[in-house]
N, C-alpha and C. Protein backbone atom coordinates (compact mmCIF):
# COMPACT_ATOMS: atom_id res chain seq x y z
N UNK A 1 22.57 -18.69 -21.58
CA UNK A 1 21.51 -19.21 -22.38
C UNK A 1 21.10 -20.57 -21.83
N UNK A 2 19.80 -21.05 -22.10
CA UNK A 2 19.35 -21.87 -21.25
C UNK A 2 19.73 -22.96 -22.24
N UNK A 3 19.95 -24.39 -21.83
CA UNK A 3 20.34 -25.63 -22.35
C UNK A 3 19.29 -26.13 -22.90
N UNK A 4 18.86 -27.18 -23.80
CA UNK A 4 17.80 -27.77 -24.03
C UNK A 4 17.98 -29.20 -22.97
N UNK A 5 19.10 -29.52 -22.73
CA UNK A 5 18.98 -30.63 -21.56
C UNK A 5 18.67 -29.92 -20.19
N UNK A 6 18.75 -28.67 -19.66
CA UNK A 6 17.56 -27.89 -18.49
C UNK A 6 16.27 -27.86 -18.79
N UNK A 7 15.86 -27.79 -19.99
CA UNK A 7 14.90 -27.76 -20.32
C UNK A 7 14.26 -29.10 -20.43
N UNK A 8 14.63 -30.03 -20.48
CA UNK A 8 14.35 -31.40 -20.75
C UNK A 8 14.52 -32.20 -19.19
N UNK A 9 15.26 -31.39 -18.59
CA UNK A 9 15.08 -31.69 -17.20
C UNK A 9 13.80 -30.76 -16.42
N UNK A 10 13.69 -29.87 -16.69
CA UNK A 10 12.43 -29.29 -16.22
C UNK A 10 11.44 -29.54 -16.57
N UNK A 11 11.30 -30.14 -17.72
CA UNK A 11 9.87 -30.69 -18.07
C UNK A 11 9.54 -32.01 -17.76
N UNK A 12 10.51 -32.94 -17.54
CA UNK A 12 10.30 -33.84 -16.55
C UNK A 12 10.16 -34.01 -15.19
N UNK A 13 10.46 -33.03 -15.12
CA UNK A 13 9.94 -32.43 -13.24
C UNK A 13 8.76 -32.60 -12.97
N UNK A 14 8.19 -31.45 -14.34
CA UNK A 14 6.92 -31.07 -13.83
C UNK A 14 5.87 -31.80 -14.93
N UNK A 15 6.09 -32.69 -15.76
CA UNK A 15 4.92 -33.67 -16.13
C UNK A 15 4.40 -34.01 -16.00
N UNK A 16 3.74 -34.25 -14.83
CA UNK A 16 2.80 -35.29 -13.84
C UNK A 16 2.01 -33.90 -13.35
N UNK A 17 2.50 -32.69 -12.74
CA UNK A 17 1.31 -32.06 -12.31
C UNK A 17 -0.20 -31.91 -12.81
N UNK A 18 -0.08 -31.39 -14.12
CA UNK A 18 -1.45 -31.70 -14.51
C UNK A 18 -2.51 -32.38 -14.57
N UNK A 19 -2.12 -33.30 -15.36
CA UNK A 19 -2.50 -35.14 -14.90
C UNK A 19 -3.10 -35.22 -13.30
N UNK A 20 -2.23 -35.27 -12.64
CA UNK A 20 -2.45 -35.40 -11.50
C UNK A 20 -3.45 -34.06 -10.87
N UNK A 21 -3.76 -32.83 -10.83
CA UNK A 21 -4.49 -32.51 -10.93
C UNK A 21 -5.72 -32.76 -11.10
N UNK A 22 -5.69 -33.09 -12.42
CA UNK A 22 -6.98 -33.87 -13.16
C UNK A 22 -7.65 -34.72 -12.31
N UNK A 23 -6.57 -35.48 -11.87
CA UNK A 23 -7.35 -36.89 -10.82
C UNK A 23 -7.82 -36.17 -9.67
N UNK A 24 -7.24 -35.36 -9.26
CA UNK A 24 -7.70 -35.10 -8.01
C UNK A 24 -8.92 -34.19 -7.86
N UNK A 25 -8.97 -33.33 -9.34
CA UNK A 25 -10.25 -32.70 -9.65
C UNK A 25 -11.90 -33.68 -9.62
N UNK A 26 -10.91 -35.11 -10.50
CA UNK A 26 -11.99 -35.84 -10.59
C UNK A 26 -12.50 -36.32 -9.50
N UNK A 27 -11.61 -36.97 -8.40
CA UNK A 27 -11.92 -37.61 -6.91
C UNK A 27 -12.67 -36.19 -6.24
N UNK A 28 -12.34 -34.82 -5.73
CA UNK A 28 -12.84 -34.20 -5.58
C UNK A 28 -14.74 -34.07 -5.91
N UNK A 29 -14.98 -33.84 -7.29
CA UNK A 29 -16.08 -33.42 -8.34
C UNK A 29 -17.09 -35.08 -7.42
N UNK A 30 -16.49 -36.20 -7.30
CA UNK A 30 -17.28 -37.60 -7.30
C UNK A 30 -17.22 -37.58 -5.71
N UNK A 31 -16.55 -36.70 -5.31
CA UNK A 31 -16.79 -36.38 -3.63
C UNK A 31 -18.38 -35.28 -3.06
N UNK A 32 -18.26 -34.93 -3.88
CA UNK A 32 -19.11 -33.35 -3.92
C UNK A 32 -20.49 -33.95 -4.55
N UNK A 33 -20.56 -34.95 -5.38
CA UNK A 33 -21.68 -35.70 -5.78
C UNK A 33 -22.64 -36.70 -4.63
N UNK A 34 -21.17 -37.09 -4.41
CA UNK A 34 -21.85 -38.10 -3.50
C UNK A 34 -22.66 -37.60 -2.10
N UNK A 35 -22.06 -36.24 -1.73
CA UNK A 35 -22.66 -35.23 -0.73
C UNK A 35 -23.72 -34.67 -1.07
N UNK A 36 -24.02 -34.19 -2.52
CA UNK A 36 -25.40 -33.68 -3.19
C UNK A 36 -26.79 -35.03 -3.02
N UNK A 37 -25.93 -36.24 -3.65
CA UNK A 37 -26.67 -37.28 -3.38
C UNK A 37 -27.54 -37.76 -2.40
N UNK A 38 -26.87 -37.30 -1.09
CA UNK A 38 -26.92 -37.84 0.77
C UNK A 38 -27.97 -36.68 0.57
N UNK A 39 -27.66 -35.77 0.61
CA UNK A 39 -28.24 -33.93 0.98
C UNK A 39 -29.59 -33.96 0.31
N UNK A 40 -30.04 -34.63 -0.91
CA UNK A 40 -30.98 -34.61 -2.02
C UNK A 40 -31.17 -35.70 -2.58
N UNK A 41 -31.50 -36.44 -1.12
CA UNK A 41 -32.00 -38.06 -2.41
C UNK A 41 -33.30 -37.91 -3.36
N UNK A 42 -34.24 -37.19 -2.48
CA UNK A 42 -35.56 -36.90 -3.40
C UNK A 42 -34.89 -36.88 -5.13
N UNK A 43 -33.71 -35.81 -5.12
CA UNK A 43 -33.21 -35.43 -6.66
C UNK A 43 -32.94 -36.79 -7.36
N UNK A 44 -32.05 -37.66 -6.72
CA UNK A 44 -31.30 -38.87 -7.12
C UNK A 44 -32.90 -39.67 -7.75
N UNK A 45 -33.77 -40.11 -6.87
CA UNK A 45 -34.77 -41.06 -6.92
C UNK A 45 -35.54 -40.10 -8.42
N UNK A 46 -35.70 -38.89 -8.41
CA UNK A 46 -36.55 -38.35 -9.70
C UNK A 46 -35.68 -38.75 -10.78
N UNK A 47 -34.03 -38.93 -10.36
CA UNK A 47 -33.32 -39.04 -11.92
C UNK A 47 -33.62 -40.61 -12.52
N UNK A 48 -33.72 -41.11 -11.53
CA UNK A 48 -33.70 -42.76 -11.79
C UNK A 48 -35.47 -43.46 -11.96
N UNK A 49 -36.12 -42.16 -11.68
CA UNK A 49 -37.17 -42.43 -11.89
C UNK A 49 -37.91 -43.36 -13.51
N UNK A 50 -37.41 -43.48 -14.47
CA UNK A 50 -37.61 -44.26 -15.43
C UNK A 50 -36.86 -45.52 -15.40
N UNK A 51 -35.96 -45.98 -14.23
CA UNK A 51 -35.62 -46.95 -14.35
C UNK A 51 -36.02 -47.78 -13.16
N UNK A 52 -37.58 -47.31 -12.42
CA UNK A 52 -38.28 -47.76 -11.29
C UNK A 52 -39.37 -49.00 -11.16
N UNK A 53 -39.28 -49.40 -12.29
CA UNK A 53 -39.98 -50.95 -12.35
C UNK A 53 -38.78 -51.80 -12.46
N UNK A 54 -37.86 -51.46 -12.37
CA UNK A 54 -36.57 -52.30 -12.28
C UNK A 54 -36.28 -52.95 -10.99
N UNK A 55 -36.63 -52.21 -10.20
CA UNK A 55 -36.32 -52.89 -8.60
C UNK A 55 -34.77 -51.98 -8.11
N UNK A 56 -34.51 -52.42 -7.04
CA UNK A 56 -33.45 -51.93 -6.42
C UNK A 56 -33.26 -50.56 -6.26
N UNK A 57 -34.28 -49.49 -6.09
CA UNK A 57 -34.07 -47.97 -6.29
C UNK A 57 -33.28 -47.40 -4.87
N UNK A 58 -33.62 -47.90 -4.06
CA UNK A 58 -32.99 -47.39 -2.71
C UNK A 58 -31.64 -48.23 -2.49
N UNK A 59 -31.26 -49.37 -3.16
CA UNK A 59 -30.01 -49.68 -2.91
C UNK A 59 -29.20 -49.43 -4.24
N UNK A 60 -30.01 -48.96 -5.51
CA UNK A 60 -29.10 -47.89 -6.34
C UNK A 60 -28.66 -46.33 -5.34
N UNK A 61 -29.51 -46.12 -4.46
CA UNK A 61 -29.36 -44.70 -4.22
C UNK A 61 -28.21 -44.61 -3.14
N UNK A 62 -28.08 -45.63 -2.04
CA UNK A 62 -27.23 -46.40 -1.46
C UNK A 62 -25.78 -46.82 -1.89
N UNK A 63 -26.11 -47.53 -2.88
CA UNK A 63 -24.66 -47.62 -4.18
C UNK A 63 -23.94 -46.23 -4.11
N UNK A 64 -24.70 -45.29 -4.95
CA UNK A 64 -24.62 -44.39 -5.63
C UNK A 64 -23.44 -43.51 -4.50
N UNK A 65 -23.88 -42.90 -3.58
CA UNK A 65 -23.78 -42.20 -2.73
C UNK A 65 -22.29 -42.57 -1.85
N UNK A 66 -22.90 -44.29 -1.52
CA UNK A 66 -21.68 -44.89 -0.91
C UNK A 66 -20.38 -44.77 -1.63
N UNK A 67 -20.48 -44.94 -3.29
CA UNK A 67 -19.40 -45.30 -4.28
C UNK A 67 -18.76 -43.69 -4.50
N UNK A 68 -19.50 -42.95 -4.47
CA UNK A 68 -18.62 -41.30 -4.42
C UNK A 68 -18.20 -41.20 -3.78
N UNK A 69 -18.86 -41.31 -1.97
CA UNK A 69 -17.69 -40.69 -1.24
C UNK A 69 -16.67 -41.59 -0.84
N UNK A 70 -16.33 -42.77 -0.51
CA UNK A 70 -15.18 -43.68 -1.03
C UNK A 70 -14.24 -43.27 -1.61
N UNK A 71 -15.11 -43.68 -3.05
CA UNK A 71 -14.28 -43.63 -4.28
C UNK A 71 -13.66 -41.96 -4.28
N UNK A 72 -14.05 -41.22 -4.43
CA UNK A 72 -14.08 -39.31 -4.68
C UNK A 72 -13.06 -39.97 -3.51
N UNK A 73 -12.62 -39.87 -2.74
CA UNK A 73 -11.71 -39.93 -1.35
C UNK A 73 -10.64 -40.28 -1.98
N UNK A 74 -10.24 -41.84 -1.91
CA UNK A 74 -9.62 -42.72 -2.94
C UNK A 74 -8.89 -42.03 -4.16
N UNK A 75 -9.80 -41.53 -5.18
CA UNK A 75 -9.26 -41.10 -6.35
C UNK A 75 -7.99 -39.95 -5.97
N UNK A 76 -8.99 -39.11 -5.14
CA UNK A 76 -8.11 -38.25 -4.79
C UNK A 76 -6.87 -37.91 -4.06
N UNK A 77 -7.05 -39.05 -3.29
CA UNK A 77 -5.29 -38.74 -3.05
C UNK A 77 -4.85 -40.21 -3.37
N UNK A 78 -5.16 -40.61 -4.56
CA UNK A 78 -4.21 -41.34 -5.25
C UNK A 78 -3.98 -42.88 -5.13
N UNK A 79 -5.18 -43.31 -4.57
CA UNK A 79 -5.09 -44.53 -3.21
C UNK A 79 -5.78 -45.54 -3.93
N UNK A 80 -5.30 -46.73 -4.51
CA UNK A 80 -6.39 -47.81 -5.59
C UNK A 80 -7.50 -47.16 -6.08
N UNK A 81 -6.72 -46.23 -7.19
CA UNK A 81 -7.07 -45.19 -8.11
C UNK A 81 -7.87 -45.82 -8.98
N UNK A 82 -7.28 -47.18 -9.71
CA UNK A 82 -8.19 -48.21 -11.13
C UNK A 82 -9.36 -49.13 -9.70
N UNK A 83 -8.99 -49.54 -8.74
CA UNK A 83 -10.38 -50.27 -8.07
C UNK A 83 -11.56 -48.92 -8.27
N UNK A 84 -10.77 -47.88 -7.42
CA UNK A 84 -12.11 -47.07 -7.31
C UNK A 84 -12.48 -46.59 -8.76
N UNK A 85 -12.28 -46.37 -9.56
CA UNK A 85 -12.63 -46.06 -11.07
C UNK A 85 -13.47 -47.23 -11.31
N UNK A 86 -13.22 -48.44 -11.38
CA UNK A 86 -13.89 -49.37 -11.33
C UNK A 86 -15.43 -49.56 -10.82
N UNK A 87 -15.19 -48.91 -9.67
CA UNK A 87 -16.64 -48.73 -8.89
C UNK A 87 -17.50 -47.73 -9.31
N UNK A 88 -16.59 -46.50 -9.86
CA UNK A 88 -17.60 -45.67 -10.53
C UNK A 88 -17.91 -46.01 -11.21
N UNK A 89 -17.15 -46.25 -12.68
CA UNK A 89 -18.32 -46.53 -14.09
C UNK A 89 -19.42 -47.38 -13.96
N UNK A 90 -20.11 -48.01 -13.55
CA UNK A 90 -21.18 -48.51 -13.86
C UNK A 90 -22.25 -47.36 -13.43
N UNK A 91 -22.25 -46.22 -12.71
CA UNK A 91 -22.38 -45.24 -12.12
C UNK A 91 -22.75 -43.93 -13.33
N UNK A 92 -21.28 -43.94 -13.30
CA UNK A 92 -21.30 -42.74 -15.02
C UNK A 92 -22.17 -43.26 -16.09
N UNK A 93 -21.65 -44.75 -16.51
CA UNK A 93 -22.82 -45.56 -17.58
C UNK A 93 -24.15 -45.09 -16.71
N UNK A 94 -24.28 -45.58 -15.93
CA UNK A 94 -25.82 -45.35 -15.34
C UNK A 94 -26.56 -43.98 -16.00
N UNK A 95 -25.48 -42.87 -15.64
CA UNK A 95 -26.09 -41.33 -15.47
C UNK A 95 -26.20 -41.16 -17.10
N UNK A 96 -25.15 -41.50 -17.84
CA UNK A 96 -25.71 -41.25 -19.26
C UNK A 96 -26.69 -41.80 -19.62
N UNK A 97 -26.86 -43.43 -19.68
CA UNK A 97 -27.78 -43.67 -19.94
C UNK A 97 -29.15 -43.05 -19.61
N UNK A 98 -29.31 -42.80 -18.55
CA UNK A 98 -30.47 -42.07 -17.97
C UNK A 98 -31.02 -41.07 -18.79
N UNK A 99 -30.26 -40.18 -19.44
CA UNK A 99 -30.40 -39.33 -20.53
C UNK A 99 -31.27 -39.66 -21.45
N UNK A 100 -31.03 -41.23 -21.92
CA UNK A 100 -31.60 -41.23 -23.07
C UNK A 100 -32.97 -42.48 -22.92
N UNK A 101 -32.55 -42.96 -21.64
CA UNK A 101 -33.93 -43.39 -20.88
C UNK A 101 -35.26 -42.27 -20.90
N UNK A 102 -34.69 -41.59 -19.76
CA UNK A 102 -36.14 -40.36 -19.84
C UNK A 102 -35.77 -39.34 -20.23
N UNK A 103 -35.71 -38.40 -19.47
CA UNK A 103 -35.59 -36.66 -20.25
C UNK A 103 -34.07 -36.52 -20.31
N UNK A 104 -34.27 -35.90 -21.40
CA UNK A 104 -32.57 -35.74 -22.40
C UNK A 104 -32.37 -34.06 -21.59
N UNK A 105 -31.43 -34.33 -20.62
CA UNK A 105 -30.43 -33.39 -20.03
C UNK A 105 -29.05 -32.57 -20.87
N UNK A 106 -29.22 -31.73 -21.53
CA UNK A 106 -27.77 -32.06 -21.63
C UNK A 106 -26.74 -31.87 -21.58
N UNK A 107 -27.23 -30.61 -20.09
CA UNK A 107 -26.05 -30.46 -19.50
C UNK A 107 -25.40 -31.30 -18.62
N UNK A 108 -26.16 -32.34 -17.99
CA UNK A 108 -26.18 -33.81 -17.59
C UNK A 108 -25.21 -34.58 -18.45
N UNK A 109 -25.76 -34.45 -19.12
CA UNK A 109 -24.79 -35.90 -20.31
C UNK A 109 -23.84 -34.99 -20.33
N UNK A 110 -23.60 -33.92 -20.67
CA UNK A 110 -22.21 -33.20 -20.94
C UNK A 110 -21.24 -33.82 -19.75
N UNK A 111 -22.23 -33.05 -18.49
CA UNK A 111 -20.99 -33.20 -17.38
C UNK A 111 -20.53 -35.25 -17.04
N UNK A 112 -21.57 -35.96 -17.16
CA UNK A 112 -21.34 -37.15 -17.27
C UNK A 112 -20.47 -38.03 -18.18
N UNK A 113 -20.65 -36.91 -19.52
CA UNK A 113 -19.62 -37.79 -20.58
C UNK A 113 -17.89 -37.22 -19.89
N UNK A 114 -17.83 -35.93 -19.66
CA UNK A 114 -16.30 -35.39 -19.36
C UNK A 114 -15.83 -36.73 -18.30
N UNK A 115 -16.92 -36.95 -17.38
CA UNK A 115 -16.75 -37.98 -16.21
C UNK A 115 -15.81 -39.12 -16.51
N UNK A 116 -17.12 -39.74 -17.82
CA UNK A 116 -16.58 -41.18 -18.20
C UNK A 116 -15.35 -40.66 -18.93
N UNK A 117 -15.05 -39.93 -19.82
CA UNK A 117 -14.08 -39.71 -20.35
C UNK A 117 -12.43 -39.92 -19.42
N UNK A 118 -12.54 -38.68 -18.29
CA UNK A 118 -11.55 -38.78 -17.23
C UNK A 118 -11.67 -39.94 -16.69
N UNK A 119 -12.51 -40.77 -16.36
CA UNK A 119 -12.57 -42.06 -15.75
C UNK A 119 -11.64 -42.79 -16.47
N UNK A 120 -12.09 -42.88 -17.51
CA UNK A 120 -11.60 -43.96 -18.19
C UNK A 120 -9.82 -43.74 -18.86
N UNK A 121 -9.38 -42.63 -19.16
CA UNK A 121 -8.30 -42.30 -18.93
C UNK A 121 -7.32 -42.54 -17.62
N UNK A 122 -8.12 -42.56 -16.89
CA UNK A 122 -7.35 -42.74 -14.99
C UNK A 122 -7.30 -44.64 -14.82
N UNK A 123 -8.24 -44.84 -15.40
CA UNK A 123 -8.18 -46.42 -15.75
C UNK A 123 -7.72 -47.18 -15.97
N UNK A 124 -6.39 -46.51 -17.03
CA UNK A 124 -5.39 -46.95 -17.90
C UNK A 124 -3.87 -46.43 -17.58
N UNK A 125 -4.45 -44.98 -17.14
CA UNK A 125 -2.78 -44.34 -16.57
C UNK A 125 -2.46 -44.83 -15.23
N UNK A 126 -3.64 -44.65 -14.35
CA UNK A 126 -3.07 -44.70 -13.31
C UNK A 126 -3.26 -43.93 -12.33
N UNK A 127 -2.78 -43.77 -10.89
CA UNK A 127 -2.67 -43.17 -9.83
C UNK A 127 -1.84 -41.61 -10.39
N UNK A 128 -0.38 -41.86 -11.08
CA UNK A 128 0.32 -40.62 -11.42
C UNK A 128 1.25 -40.32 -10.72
N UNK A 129 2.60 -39.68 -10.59
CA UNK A 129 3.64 -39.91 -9.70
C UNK A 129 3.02 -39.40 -8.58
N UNK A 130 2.39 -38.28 -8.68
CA UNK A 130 1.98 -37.95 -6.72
C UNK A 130 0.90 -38.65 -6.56
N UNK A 131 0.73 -39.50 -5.76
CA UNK A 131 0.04 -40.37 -5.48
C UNK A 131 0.14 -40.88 -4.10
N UNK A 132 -0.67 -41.21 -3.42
CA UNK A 132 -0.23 -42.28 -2.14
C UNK A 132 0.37 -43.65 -2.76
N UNK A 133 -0.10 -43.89 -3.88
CA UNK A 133 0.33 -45.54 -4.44
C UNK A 133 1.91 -45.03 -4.79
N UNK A 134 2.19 -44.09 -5.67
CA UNK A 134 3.06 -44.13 -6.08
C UNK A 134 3.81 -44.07 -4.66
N UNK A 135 3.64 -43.36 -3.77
CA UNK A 135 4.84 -42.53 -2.43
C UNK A 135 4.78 -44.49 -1.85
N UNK A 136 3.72 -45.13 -1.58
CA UNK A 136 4.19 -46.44 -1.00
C UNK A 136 4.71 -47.47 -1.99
N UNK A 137 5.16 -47.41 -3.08
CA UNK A 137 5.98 -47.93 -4.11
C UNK A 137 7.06 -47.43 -3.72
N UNK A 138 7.13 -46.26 -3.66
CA UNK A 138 8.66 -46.16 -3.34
C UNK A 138 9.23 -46.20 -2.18
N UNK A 139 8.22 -46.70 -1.05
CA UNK A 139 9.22 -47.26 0.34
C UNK A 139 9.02 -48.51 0.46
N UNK A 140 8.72 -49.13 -0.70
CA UNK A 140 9.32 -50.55 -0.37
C UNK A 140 10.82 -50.78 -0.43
């Protein structure tokens, strides 16, 4: 019969996979953006299009693009996980807002809120034991 201390050892094994998953789904998803971005700026410039008497549209689009594939890199294997989170949200804020700037998306805001949501969770936890941060923590 199985122990509840095997069991309590196996679930501390495997605690972190998910989680960690997650991050890497997220670095992935902000990798794949930032490639749609490059591939389809025309798309990027129509989304931001209500925020074009503002100035800066080509070095938002620049930002934008630069800060995914970085960051999406970064997140994903675990590498100054809260800097690059950092660099996104103003990004995610951006894309929601946009919503309610011009035309209300909302499968847009959906996929943007899950964003900020996971963002901001990774913000606070962390890299996660598999991590590059965590693996160079532990050869010091």
């Amino acid at each position: 019969m199985i122990s509840v201390k095997s069991l309590n050892k196996w679930a501390n094994a495997h605690t972190y996979y998910f989680i960690d998953v997650l991050r890497i789904a997220l670095g992935v998803f902000l990798f794949i953006k930032g490639i749609n971005f490059i591939s389809q700026t025309e798309t990027l410039i129509e989304l931001i299009k209500p925020l074009e008497g503002y100035g800066g549209t080509m070095l938002t689009v620049h930002y934008v693009a630069f800060a995914h594939l970085i960051g999406g890199v970064l997140i994903a294997v675990g590498l100054l996980t809260r800097w690059a989170i950092l660099v996104q949200l103003p990004i995610i804020i951006g894309a929601i807002l946009i919503n309610f700037i011009g035309v209300m998306q909302p499968g847009r805001l959906f996929e943007a809120s899950i964003i900020l949501i996971l963002s901001l969770f990774f913000l606070f936890y962390g890299s996660g034991k598999h991590s590059t941060d965590y693996y160079m923590k532990m050869q010091q």
